[in-house]
N, C-alpha and C. Protein backbone atom coordinates (compact mmCIF):
# COMPACT_ATOMS: atom_id res chain seq x y z
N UNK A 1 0.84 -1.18 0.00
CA UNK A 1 0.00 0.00 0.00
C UNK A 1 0.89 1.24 0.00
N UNK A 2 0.86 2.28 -0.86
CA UNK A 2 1.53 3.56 -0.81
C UNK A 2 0.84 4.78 0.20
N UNK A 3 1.65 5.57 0.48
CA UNK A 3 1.01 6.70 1.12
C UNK A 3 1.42 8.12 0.28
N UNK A 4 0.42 9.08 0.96
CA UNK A 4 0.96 10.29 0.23
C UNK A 4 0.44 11.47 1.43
N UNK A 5 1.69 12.26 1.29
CA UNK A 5 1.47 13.35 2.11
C UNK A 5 0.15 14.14 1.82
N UNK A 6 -0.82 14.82 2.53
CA UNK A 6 -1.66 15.42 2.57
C UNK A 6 -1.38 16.34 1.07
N UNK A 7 -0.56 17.09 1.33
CA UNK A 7 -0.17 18.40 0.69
C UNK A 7 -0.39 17.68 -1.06
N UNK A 8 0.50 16.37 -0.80
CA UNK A 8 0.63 15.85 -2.17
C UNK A 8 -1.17 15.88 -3.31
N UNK A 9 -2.21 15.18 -2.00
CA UNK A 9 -3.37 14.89 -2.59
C UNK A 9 -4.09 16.08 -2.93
N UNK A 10 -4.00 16.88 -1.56
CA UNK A 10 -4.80 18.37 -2.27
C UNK A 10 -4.45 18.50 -3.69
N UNK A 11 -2.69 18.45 -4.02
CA UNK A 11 -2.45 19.15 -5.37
C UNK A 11 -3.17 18.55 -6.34
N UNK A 12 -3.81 17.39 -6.24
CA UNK A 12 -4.18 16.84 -7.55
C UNK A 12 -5.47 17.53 -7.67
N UNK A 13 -6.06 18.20 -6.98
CA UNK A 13 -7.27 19.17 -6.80
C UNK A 13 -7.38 19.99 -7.15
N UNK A 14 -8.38 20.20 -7.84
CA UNK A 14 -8.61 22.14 -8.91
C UNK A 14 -9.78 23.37 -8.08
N UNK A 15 -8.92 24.37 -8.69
CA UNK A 15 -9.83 25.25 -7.93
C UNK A 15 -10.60 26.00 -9.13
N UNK A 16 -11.69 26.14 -8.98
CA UNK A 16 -12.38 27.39 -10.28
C UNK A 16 -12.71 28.57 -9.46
N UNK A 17 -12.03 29.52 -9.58
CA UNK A 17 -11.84 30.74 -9.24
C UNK A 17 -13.35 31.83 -9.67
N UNK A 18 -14.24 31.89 -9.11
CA UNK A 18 -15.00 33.00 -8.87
C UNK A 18 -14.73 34.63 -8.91
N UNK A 19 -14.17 34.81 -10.06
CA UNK A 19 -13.29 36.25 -9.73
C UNK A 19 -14.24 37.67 -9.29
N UNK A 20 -13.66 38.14 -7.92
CA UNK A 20 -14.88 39.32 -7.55
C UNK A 20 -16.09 38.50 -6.99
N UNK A 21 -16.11 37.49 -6.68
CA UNK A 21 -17.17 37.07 -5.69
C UNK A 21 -16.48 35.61 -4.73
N UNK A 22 -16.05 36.09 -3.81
CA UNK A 22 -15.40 35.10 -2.71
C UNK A 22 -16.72 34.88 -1.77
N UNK A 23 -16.41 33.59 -1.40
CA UNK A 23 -17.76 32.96 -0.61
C UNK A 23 -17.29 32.97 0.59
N UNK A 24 -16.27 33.42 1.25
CA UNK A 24 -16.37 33.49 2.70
C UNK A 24 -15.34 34.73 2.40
N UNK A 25 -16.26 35.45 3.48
CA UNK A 25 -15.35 36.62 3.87
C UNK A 25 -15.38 37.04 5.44
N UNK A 26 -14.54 37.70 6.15
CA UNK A 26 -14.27 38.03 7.35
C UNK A 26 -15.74 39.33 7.50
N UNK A 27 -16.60 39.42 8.40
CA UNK A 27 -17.37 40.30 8.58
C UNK A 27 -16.72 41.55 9.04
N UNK A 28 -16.31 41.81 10.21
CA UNK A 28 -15.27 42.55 10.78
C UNK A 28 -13.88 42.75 11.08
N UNK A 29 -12.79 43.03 10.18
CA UNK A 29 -11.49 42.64 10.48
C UNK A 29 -10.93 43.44 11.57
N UNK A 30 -11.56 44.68 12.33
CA UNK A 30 -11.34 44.61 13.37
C UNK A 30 -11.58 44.28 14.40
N UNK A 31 -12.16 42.54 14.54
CA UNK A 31 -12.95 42.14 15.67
C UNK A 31 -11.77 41.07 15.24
N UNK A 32 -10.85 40.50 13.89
CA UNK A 32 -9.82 39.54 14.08
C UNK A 32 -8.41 40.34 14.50
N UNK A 33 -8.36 41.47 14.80
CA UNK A 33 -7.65 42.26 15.02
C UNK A 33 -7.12 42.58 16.35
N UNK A 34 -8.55 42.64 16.80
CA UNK A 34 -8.34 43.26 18.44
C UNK A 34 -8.74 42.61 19.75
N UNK A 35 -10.31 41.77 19.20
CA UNK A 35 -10.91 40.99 20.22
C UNK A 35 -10.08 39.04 19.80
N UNK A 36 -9.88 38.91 19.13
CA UNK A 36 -9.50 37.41 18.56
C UNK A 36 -7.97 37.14 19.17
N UNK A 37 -7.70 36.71 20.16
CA UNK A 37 -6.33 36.60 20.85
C UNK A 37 -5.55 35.25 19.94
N UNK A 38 -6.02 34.36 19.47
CA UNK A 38 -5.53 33.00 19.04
C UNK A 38 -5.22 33.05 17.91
N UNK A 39 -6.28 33.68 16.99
CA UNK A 39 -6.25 33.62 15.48
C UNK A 39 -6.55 32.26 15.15
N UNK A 40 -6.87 31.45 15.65
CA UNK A 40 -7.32 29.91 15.27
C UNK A 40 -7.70 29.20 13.99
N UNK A 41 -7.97 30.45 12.99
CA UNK A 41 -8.40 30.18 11.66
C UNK A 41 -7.10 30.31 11.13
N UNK A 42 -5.54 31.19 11.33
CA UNK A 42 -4.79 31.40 10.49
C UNK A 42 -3.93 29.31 11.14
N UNK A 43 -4.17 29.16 11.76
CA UNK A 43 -3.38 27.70 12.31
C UNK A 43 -4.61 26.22 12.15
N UNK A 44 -5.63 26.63 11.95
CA UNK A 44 -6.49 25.40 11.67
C UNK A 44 -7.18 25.20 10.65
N UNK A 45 -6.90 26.15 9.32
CA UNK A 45 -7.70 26.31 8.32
C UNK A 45 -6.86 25.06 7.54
N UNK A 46 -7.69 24.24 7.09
CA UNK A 46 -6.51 23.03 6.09
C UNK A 46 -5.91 23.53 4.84
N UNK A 47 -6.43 24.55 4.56
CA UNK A 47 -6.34 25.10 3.04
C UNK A 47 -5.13 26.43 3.50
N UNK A 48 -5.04 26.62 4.35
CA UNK A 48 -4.45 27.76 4.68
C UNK A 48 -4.59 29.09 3.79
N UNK A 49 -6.06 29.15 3.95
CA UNK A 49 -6.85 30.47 3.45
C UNK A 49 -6.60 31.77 4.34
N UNK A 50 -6.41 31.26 5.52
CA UNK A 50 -6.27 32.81 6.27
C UNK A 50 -4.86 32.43 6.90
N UNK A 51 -4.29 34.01 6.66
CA UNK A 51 -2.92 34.21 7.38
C UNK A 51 -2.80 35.30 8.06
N UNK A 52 -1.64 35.62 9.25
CA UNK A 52 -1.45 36.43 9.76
C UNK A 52 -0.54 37.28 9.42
N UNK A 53 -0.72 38.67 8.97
CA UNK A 53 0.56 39.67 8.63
C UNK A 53 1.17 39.85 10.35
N UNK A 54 2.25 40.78 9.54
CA UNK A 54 3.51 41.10 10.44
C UNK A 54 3.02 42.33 11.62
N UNK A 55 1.47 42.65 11.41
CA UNK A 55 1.31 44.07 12.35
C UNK A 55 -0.36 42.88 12.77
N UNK A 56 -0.38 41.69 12.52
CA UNK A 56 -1.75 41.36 13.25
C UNK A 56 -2.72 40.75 12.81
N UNK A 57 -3.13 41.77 11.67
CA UNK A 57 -4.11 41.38 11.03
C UNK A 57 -4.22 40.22 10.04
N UNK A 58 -5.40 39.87 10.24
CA UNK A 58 -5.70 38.50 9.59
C UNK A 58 -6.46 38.31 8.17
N UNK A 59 -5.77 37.87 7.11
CA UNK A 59 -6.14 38.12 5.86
C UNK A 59 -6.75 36.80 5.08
N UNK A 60 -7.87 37.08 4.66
CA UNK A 60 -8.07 35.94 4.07
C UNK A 60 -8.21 35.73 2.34
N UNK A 61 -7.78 35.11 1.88
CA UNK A 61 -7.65 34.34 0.17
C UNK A 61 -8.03 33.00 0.11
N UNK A 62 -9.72 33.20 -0.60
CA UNK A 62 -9.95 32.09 -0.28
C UNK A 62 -9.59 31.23 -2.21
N UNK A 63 -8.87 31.46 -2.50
CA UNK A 63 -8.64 30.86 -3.83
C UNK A 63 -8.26 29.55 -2.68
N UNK A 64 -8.52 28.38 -3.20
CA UNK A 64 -7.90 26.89 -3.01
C UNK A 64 -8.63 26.48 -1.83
N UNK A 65 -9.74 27.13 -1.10
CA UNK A 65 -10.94 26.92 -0.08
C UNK A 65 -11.44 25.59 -0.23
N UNK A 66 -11.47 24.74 0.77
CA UNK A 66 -12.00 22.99 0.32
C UNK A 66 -13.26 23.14 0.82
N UNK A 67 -13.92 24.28 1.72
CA UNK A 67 -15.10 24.29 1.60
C UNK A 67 -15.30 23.22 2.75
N UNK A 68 -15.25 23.11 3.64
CA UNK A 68 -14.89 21.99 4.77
C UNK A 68 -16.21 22.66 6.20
N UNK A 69 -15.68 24.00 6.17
CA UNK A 69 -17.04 24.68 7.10
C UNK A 69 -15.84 25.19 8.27
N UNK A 70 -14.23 24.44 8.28
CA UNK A 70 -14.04 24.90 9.97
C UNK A 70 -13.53 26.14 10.38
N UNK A 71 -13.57 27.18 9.17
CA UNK A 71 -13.37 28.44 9.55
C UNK A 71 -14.56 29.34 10.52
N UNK A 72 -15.75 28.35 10.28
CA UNK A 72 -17.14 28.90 10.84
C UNK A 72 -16.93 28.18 12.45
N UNK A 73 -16.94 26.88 12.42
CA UNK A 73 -16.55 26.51 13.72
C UNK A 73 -15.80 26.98 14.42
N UNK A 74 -14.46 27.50 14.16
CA UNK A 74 -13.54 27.80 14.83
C UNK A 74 -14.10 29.70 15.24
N UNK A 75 -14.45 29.89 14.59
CA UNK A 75 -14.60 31.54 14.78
C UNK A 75 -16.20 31.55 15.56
N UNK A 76 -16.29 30.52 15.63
CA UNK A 76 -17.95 30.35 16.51
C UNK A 76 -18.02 31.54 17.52
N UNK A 77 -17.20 31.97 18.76
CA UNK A 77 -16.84 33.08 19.82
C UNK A 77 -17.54 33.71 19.54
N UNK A 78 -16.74 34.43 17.90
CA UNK A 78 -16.95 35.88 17.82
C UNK A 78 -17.85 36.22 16.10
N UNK A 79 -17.74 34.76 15.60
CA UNK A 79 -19.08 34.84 14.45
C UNK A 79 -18.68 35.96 13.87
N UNK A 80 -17.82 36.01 13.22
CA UNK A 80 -17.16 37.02 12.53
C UNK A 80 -16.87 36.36 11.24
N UNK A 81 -17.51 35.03 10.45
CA UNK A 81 -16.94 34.40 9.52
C UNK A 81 -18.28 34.48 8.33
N UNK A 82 -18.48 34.87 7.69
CA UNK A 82 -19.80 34.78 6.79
C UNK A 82 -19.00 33.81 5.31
N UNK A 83 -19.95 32.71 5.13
CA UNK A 83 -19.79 31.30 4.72
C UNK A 83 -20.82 31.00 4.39
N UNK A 84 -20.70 30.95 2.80
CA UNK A 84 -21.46 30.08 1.61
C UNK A 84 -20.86 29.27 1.07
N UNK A 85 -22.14 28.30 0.12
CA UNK A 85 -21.30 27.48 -0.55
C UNK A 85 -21.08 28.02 -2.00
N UNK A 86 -19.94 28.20 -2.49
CA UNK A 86 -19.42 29.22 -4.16
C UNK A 86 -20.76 29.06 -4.64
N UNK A 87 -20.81 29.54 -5.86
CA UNK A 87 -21.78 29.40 -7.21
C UNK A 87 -21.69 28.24 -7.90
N UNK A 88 -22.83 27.51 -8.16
CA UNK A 88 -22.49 26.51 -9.09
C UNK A 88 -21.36 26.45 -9.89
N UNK A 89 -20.50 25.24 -10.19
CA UNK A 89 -19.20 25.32 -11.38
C UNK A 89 -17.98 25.89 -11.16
N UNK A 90 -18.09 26.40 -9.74
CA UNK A 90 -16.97 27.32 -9.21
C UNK A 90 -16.38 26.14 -7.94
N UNK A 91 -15.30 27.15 -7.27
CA UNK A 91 -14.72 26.40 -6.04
C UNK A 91 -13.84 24.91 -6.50
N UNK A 92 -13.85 24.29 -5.14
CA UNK A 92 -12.84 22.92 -5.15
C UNK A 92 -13.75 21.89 -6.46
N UNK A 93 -12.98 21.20 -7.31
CA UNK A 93 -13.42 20.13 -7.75
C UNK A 93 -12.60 19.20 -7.52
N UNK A 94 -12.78 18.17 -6.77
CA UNK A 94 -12.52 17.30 -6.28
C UNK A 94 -11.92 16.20 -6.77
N UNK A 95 -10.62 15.38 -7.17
CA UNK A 95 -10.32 14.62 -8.28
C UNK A 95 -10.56 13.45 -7.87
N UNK A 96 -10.72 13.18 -6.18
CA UNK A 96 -10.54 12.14 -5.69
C UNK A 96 -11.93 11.37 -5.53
N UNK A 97 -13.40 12.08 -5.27
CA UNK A 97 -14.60 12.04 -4.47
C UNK A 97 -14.50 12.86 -4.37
């Protein structure tokens, strides 16, 4: 039986890019700014959609989004995460299932 690193399988995965309409966006970036001590989305997102700059703030790009939901879970506190599912024909297509 072979194995493959995580990173490896995502790659075989396509993204269709929605240009000018991202399906999750941060509601308040100064509530990931000031009230959000952990940042839990820039360290638990699998896709590593959100990151942390060098002064704090937390940025999100959701190009390569697997659409999984745990940016909503994790930000549950402070519900600062607004989360759809893309537009038909858009987002992750899946090579595997």
């Amino acid at each position: 039986m072979t194995t493959a690193k995580v990173e490896e399988r995502l790659f075989q995965n396509r993204y269709r890019v929605d240009g000018g309409r991202p399906h999750i966006n941060i509601i308040d970036p100064e509530i990931c700014h000031g009230s959000c001590k952990d940042k839990d989305c820039t360290h638990l997102c699998p896709a590593a959609c959100y990151t942390q700059e060098g002064n704090g703030r937390v940025v999100l790009i959701t190009d390569g989004c697997l659409e999984c939901g745990t940016c909503r879970v994790i930000c549950n506190e402070h519900r600062n995460v607004a989360w759809e599912y893309p537009r038909g024909g858009y987002g992750i297509l899946f090579k595997f299932g």
